[in-house]
N, C-alpha and C. Protein backbone atom coordinates (compact mmCIF):
# COMPACT_ATOMS: atom_id res chain seq x y z
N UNK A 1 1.21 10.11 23.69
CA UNK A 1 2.48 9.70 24.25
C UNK A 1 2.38 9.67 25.76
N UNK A 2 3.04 8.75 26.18
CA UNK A 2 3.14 8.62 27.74
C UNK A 2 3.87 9.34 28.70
N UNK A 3 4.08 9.94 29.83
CA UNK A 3 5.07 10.88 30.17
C UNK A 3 6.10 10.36 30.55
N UNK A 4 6.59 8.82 30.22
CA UNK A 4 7.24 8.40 30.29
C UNK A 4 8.38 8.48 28.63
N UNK A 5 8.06 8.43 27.88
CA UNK A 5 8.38 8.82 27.09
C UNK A 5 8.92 10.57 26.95
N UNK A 6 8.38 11.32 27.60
CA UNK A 6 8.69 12.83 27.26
C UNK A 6 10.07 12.65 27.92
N UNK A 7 9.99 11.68 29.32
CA UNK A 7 11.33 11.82 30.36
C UNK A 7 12.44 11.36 29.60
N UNK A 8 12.41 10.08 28.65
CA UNK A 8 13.39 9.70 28.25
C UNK A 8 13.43 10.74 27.22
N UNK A 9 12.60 11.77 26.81
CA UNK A 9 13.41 12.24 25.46
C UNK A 9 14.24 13.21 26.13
N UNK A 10 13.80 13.90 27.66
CA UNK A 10 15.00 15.03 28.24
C UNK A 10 16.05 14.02 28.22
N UNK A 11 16.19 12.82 28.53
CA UNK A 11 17.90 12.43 29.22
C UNK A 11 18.48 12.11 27.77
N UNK A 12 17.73 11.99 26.45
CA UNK A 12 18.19 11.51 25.66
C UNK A 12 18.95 13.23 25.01
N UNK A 13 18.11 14.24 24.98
CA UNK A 13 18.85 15.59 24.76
C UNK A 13 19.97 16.29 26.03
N UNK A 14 19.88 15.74 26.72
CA UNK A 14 20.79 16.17 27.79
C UNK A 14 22.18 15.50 27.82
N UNK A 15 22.28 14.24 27.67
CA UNK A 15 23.28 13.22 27.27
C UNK A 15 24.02 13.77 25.92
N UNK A 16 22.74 14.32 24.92
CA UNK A 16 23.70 14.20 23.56
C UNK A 16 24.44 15.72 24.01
N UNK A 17 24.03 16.59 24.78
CA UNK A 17 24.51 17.40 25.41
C UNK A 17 26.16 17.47 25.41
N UNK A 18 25.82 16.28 26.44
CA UNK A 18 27.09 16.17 27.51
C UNK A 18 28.10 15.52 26.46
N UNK A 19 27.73 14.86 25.76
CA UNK A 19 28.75 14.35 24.66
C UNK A 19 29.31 14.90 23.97
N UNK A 20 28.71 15.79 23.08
CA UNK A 20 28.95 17.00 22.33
C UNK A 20 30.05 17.92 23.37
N UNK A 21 29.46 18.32 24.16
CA UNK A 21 30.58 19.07 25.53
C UNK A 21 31.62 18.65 25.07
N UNK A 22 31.60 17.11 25.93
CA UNK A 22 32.77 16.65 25.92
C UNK A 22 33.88 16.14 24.72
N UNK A 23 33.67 16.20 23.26
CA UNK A 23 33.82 16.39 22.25
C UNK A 23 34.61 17.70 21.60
N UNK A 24 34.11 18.77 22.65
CA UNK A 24 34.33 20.03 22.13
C UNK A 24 35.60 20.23 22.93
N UNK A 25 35.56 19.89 24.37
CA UNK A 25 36.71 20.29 25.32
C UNK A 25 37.88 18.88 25.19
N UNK A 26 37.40 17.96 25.02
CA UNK A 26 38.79 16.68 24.40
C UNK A 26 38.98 16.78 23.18
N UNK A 27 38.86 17.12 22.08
CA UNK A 27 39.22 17.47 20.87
C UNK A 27 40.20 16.51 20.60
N UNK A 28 39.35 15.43 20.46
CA UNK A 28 39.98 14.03 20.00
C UNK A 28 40.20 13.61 18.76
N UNK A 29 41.48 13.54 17.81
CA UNK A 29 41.87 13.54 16.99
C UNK A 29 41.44 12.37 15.93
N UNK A 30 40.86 12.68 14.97
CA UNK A 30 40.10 11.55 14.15
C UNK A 30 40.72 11.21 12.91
N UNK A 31 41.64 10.05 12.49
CA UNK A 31 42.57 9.66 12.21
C UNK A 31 41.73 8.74 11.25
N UNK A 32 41.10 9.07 10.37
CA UNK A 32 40.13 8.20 9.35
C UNK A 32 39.89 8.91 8.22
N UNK A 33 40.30 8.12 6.47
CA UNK A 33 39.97 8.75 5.29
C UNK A 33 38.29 8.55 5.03
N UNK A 34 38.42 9.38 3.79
CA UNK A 34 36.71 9.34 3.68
C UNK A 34 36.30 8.20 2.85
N UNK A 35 37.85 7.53 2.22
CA UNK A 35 37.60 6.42 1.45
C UNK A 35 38.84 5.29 1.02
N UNK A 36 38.58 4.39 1.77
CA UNK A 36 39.91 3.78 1.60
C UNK A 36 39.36 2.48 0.75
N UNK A 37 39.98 1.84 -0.26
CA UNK A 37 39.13 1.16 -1.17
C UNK A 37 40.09 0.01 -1.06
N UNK A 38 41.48 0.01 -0.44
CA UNK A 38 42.41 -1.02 -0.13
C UNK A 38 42.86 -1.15 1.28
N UNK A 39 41.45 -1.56 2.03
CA UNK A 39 41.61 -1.68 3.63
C UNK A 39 42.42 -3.16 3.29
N UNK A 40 43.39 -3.41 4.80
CA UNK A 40 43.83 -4.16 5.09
C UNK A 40 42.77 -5.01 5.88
N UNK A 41 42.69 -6.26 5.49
CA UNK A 41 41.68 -7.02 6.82
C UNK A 41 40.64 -6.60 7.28
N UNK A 42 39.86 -5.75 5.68
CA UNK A 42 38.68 -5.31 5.25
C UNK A 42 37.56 -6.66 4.96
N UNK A 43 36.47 -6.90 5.86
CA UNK A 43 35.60 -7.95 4.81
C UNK A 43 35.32 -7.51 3.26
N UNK A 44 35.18 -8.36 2.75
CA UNK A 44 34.74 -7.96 1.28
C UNK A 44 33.31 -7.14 1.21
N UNK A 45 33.31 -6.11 0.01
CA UNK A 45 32.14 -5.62 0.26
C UNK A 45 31.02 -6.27 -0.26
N UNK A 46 30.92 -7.50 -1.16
CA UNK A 46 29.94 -8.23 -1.83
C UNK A 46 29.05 -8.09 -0.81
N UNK A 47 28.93 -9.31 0.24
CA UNK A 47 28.15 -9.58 1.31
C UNK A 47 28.05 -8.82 2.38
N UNK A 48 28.61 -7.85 2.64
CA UNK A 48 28.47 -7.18 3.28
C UNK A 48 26.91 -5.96 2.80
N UNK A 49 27.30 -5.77 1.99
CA UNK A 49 26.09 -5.16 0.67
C UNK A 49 24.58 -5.55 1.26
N UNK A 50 24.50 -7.21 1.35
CA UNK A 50 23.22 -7.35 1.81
C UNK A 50 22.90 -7.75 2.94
N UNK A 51 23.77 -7.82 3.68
CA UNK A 51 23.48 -7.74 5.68
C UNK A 51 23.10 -6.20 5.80
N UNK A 52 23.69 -4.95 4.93
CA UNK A 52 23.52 -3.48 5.35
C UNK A 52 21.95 -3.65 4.61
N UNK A 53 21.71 -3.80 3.56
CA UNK A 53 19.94 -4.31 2.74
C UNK A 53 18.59 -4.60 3.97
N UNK A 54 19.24 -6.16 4.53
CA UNK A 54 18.65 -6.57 5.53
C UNK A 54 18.36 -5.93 6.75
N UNK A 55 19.44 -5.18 6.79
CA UNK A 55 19.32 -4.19 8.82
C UNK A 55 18.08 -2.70 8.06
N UNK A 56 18.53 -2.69 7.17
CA UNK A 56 17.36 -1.59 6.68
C UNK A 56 15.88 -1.51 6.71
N UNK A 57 15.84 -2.76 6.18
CA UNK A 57 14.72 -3.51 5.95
C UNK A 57 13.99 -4.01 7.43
N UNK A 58 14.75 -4.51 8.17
CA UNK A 58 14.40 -5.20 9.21
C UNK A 58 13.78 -3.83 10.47
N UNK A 59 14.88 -2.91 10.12
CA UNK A 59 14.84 -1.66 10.96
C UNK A 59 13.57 -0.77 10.51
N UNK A 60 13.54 -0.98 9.21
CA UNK A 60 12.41 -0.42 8.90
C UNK A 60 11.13 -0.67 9.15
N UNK A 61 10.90 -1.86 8.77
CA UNK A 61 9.89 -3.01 9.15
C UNK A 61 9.27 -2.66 11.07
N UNK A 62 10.55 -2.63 11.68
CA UNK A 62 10.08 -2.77 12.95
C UNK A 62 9.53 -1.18 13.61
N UNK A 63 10.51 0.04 12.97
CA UNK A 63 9.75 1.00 13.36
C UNK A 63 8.36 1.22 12.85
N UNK A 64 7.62 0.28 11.53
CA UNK A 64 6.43 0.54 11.23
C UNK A 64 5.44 -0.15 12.44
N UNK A 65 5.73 -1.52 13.25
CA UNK A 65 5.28 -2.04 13.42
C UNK A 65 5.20 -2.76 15.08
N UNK A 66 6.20 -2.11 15.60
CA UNK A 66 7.02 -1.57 16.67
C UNK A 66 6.23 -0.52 17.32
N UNK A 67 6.10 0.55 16.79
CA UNK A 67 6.11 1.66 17.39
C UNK A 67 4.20 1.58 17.64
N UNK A 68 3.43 1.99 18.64
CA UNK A 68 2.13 1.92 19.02
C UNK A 68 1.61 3.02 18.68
N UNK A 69 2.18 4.22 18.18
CA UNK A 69 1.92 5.57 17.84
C UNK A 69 1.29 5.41 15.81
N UNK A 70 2.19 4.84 15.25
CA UNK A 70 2.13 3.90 13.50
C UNK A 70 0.22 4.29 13.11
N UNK A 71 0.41 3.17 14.07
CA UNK A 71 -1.41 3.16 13.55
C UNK A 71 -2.15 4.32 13.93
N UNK A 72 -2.00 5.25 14.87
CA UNK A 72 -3.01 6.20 15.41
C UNK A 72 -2.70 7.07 14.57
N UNK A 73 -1.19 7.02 13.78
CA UNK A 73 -1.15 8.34 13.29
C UNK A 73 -1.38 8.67 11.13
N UNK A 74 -1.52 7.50 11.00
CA UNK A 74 -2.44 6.99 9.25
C UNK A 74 -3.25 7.41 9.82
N UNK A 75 -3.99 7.62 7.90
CA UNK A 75 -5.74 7.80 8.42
C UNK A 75 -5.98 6.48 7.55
N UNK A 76 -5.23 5.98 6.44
CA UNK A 76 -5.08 5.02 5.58
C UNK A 76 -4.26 3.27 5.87
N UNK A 77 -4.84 2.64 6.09
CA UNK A 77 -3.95 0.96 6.21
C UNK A 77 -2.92 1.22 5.13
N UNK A 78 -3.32 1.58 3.89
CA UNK A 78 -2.06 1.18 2.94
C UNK A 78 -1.49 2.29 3.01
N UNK A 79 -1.64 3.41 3.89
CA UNK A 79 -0.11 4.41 3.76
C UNK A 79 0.59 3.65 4.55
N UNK A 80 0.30 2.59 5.52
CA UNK A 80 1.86 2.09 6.19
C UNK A 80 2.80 1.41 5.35
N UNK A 81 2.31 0.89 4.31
CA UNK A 81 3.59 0.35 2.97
C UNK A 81 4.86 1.06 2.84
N UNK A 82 4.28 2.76 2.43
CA UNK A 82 4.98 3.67 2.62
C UNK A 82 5.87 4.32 3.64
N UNK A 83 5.45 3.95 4.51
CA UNK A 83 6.16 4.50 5.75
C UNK A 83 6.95 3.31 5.76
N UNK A 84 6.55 1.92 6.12
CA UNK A 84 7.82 1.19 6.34
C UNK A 84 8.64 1.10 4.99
N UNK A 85 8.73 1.30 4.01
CA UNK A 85 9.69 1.49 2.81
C UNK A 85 10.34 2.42 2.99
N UNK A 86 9.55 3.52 3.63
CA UNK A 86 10.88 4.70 3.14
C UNK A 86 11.51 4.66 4.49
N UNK A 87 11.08 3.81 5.45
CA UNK A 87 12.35 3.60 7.09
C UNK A 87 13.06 3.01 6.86
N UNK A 88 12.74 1.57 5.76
CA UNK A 88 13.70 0.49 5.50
C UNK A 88 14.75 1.78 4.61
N UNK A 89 14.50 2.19 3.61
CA UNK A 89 15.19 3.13 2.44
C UNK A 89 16.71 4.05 3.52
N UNK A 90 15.77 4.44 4.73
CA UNK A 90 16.51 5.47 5.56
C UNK A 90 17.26 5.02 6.42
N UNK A 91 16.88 3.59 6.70
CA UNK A 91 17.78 3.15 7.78
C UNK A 91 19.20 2.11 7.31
N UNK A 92 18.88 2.04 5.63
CA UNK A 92 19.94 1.71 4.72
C UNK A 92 20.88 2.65 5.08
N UNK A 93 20.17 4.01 4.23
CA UNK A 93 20.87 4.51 3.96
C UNK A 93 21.77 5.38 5.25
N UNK A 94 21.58 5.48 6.14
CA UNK A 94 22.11 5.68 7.81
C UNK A 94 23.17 4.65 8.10
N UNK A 95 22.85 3.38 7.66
CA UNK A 95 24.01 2.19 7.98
C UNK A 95 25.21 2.27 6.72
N UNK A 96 24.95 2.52 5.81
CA UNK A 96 25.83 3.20 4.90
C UNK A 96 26.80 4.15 5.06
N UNK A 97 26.47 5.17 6.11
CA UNK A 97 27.27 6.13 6.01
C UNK A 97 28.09 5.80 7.19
């Protein structure tokens, strides 16, 4: 890894920091069920179904292939199948929730 990379991971833990903080001291009121199945001026969920499929897939795909670290860190070509399946699998299932 580059030490450019270590820097962005401090501002990236320092930020989630400051958010969290500020989360804790505005105690901003979250006005959302865990399931509303008769949204008003809701898209339908048919198609929606496989744009969330696609960002998985796509997301997955790119952290296998994307990232310059992927290859150094297999000892195997065909374990990357695996790795990008189970990013596509995770990054479904992340856009899901």
């Amino acid at each position: 890894m580059q030490p450019r990379d270590y820097i962005n991971g401090h501002e990236l833990f320092v930020v989630m920091g400051v958010l969290t903080l500020g989360l804790i001291v505005s105690r901003p009121a979250i006005v959302a069920p865990a399931l509303n199945l008769d949204a008003v001026g809701a898209p339908p969920l048919w198609p929606m179904l496989f744009i969330t499929i696609a960002c998985g897939a796509i997301s997955g795909f790119h952290s296998l292939v994307a990232s310059g670290t992927t290859s150094k860190q297999i000892s195997r070509e065909d374990h990357a199948l695996g790795i990008g399946y189970g990013g596509m699998l995770l990054e479904g299932m992340l856009a899901t929730k």
